[in-house]
PDB file of N, CA and C in Angstrom:
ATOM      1  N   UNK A   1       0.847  -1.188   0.000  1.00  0.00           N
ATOM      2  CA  UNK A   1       0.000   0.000   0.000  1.00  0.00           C
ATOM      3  C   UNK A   1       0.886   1.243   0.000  1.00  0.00           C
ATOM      4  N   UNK A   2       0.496   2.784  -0.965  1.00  0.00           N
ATOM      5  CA  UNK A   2       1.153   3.106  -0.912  1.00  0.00           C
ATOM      6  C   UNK A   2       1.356   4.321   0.740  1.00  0.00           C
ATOM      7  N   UNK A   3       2.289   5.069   0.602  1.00  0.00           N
ATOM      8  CA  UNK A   3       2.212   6.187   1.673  1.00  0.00           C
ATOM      9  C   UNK A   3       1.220   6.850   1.705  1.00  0.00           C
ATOM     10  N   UNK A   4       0.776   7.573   2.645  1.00  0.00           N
ATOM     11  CA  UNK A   4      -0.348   8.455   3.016  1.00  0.00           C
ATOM     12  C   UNK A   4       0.367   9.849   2.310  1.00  0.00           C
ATOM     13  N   UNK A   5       0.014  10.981   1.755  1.00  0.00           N
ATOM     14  CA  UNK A   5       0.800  12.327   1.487  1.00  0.00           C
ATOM     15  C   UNK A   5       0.329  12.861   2.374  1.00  0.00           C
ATOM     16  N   UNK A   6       1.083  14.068   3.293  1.00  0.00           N
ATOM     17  CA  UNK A   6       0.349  15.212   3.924  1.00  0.00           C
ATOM     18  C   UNK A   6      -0.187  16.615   2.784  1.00  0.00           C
ATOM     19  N   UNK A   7      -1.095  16.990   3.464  1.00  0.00           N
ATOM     20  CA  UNK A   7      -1.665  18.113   2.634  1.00  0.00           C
ATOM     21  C   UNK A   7      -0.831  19.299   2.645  1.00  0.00           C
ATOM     22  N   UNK A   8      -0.099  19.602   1.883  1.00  0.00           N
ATOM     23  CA  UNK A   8       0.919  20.920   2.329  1.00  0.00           C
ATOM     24  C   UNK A   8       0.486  21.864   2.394  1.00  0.00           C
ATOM     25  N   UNK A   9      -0.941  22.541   2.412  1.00  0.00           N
ATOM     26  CA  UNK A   9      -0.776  23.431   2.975  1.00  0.00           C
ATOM     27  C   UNK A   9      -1.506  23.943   4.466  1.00  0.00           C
ATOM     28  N   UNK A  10      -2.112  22.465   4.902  1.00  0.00           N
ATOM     29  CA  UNK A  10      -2.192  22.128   5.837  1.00  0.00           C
ATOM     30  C   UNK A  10      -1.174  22.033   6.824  1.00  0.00           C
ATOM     31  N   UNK A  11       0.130  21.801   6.159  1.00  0.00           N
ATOM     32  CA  UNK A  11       1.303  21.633   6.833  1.00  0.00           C
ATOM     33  C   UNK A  11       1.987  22.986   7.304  1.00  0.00           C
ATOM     34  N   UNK A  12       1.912  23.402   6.286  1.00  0.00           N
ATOM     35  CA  UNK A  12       2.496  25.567   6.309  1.00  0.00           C
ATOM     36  C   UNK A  12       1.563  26.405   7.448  1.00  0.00           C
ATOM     37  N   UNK A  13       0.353  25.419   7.364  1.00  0.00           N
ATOM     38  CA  UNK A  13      -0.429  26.537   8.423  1.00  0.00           C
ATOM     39  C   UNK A  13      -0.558  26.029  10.099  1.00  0.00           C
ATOM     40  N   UNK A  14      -0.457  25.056  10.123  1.00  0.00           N
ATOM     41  CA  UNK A  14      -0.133  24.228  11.445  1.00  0.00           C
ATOM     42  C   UNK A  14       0.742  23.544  12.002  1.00  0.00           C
ATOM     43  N   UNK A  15       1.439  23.589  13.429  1.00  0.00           N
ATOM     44  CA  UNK A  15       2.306  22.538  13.982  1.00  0.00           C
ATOM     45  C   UNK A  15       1.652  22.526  15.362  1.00  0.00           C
ATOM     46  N   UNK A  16       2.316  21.129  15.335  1.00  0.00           N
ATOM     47  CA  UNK A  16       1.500  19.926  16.523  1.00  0.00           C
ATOM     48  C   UNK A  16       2.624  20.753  17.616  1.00  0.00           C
ATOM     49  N   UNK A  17       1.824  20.388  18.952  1.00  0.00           N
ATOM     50  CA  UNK A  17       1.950  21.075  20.178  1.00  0.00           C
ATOM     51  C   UNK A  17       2.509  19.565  20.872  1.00  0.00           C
ATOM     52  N   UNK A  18       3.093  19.892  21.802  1.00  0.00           N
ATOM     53  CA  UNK A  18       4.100  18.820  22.620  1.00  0.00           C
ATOM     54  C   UNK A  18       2.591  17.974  23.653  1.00  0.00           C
ATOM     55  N   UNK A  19       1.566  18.298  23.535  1.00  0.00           N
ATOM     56  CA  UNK A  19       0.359  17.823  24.114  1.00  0.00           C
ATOM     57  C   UNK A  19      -0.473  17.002  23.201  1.00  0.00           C
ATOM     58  N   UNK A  20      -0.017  17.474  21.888  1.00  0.00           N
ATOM     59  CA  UNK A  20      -0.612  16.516  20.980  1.00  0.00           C
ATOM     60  C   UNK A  20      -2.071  17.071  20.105  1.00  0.00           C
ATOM     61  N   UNK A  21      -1.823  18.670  20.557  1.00  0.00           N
ATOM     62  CA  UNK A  21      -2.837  19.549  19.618  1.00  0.00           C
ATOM     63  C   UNK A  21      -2.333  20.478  18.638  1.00  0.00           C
ATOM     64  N   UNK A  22      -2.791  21.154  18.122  1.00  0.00           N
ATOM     65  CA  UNK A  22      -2.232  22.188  16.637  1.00  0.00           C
ATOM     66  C   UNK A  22      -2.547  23.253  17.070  1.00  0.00           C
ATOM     67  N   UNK A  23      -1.051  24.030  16.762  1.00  0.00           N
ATOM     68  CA  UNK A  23      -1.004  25.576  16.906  1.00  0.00           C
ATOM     69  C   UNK A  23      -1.526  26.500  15.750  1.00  0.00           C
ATOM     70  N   UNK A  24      -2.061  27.683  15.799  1.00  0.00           N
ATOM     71  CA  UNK A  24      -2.538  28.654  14.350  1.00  0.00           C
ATOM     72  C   UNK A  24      -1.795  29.769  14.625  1.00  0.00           C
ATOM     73  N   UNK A  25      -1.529  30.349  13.397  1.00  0.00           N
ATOM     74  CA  UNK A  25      -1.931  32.005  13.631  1.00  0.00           C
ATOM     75  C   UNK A  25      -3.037  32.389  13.357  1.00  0.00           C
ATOM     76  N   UNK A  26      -3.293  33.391  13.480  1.00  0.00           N
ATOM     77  CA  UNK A  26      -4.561  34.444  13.710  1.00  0.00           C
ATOM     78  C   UNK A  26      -4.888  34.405  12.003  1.00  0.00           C
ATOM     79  N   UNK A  27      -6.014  35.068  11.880  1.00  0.00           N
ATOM     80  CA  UNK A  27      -6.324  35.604  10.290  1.00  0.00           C
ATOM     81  C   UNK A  27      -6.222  37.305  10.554  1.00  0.00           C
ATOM     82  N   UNK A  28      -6.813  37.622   9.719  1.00  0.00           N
ATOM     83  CA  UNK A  28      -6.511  39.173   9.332  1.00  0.00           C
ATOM     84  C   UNK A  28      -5.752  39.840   9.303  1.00  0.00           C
ATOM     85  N   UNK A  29      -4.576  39.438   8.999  1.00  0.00           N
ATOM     86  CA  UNK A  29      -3.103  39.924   9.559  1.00  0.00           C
ATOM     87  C   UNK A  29      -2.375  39.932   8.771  1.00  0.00           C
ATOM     88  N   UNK A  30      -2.661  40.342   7.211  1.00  0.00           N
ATOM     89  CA  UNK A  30      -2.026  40.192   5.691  1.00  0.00           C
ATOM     90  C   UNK A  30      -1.956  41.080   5.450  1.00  0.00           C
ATOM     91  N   UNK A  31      -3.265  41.434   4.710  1.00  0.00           N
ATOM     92  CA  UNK A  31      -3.371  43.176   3.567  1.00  0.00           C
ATOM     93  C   UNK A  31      -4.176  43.880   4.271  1.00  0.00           C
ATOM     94  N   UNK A  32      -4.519  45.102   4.250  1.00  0.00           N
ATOM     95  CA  UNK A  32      -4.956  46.286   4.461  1.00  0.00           C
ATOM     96  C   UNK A  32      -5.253  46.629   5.892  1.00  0.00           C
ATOM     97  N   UNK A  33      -3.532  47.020   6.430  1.00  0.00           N
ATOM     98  CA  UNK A  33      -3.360  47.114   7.786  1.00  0.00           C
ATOM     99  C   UNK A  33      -3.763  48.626   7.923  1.00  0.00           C
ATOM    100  N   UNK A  34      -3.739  49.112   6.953  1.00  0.00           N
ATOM    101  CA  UNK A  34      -3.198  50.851   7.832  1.00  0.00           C
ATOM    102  C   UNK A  34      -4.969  51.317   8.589  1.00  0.00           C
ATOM    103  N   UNK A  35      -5.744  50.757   8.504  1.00  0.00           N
ATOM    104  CA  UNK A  35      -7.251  50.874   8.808  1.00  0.00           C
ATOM    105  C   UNK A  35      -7.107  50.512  10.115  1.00  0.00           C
ATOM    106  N   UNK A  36      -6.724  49.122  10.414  1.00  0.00           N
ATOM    107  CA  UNK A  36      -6.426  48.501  11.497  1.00  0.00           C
ATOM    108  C   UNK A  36      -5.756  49.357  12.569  1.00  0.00           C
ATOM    109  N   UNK A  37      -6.287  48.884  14.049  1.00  0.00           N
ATOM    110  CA  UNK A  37      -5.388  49.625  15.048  1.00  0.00           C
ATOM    111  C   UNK A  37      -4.141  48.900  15.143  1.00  0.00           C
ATOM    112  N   UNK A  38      -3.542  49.751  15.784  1.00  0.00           N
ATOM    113  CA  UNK A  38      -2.118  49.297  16.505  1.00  0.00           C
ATOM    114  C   UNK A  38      -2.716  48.311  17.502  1.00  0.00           C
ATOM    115  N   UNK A  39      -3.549  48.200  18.481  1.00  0.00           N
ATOM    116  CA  UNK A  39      -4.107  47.301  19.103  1.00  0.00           C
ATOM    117  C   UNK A  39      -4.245  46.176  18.903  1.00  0.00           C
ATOM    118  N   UNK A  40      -5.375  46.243  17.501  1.00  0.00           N
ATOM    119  CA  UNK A  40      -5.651  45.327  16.767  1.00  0.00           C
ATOM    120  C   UNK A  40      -4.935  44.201  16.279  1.00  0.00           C
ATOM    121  N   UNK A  41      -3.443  44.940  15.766  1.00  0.00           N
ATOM    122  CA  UNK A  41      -3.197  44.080  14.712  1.00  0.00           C
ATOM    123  C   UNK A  41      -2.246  43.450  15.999  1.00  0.00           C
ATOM    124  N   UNK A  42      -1.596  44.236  17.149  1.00  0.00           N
ATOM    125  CA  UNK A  42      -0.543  43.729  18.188  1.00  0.00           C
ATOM    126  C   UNK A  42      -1.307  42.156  18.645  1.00  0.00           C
ATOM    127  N   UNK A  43      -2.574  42.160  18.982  1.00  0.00           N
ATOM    128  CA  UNK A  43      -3.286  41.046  19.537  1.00  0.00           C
ATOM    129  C   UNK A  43      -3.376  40.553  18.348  1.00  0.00           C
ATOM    130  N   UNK A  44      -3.596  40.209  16.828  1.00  0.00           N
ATOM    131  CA  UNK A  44      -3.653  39.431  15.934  1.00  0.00           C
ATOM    132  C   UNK A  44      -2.184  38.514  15.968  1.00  0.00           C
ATOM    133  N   UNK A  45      -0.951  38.762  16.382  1.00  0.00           N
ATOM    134  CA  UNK A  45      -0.131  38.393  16.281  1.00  0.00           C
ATOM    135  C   UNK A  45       0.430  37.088  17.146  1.00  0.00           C
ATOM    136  N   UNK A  46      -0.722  37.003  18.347  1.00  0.00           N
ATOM    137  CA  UNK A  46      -0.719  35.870  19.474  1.00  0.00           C
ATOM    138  C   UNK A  46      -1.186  34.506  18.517  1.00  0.00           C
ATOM    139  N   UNK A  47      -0.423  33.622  18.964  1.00  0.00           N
ATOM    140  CA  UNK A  47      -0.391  31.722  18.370  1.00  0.00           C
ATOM    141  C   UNK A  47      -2.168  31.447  19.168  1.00  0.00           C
ATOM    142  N   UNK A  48      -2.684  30.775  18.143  1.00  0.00           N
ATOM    143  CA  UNK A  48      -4.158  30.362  19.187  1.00  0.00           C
ATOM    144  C   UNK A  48      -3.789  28.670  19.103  1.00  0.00           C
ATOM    145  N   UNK A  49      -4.839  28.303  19.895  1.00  0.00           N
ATOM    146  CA  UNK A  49      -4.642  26.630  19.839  1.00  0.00           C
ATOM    147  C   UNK A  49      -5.786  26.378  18.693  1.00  0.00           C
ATOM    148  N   UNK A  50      -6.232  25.365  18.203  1.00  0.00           N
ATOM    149  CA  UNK A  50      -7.127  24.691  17.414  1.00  0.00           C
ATOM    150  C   UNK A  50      -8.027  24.467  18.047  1.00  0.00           C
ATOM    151  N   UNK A  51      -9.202  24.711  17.285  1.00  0.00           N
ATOM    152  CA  UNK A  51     -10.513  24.245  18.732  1.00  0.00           C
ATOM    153  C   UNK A  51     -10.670  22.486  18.299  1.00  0.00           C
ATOM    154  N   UNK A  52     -11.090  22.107  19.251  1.00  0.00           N
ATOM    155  CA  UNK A  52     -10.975  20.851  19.409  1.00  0.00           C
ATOM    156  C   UNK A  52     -11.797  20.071  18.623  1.00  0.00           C
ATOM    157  N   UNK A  53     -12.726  20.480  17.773  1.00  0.00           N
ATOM    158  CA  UNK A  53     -13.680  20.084  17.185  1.00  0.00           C
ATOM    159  C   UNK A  53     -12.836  20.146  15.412  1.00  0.00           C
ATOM    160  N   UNK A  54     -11.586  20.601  15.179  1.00  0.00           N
ATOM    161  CA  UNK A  54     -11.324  20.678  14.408  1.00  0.00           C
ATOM    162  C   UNK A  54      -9.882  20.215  14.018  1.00  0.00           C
ATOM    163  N   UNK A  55      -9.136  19.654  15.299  1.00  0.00           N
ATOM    164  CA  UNK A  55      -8.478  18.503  15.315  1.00  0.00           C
ATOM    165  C   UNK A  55      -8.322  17.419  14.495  1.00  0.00           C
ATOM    166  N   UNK A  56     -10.117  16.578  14.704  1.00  0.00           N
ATOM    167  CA  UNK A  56      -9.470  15.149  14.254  1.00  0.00           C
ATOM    168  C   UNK A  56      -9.444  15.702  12.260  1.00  0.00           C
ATOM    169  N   UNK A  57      -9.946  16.714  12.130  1.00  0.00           N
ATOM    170  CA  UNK A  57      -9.674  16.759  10.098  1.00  0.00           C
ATOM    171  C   UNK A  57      -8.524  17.501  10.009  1.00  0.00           C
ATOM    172  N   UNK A  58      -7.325  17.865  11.102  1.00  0.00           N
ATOM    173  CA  UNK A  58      -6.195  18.391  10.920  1.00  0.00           C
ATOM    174  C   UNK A  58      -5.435  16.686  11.054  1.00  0.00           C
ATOM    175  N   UNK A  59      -5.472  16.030  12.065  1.00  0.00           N
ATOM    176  CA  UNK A  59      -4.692  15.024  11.975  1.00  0.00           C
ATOM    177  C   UNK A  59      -4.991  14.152  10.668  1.00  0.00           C
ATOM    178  N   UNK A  60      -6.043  14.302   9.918  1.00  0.00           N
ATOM    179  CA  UNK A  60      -5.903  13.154   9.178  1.00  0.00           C
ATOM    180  C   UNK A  60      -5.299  13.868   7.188  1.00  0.00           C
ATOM    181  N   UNK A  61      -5.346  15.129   7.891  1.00  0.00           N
ATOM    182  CA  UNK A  61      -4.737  15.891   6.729  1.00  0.00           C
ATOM    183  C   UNK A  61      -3.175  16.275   7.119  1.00  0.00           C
ATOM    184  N   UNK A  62      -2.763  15.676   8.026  1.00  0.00           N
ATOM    185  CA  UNK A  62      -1.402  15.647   8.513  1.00  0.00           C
ATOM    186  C   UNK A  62      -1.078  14.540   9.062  1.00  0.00           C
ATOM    187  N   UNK A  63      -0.908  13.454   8.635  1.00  0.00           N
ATOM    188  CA  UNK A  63      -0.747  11.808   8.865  1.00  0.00           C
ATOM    189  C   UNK A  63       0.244  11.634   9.863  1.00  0.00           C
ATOM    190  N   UNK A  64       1.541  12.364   9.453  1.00  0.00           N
ATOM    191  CA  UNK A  64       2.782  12.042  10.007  1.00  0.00           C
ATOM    192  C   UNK A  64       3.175  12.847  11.145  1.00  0.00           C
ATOM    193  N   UNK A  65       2.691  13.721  11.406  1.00  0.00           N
ATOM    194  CA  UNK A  65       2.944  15.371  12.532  1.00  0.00           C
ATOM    195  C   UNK A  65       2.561  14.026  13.670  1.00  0.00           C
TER     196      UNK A  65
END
């Protein structure tokens, strides 16, 4: 049988946590900052965890993590 592939860009946007969950960055945090506060975009910049409900279709789109 052959190998499983991971989804790459599943891979670029997530890494597995030493607990065995997936780290993100934030969204909105690309194009059209100058609107945005300084506030805003400072708190866009914090790692979130994955909500848990969205786990098991990250692990199976990341076989090997």
């Amino acid at each position: 049988m052959p190998k499983m592939k991971t989804n790459r860009g599943t891979a670029k946007r997530f890494k597995r946590t030493a607990s065995g969950g997936f780290k993100r960055a934030q969204s909105h945090k690309n194009h059209i900052l100058t609107k945005k506060s300084t506030k805003r975009k400072r708190h866009l910049r914090t790692i979130e965890q994955v909500a848990d409900a969205d786990v098991a279709m990250i692990r199976r789109l990341m076989p090997y993590s």
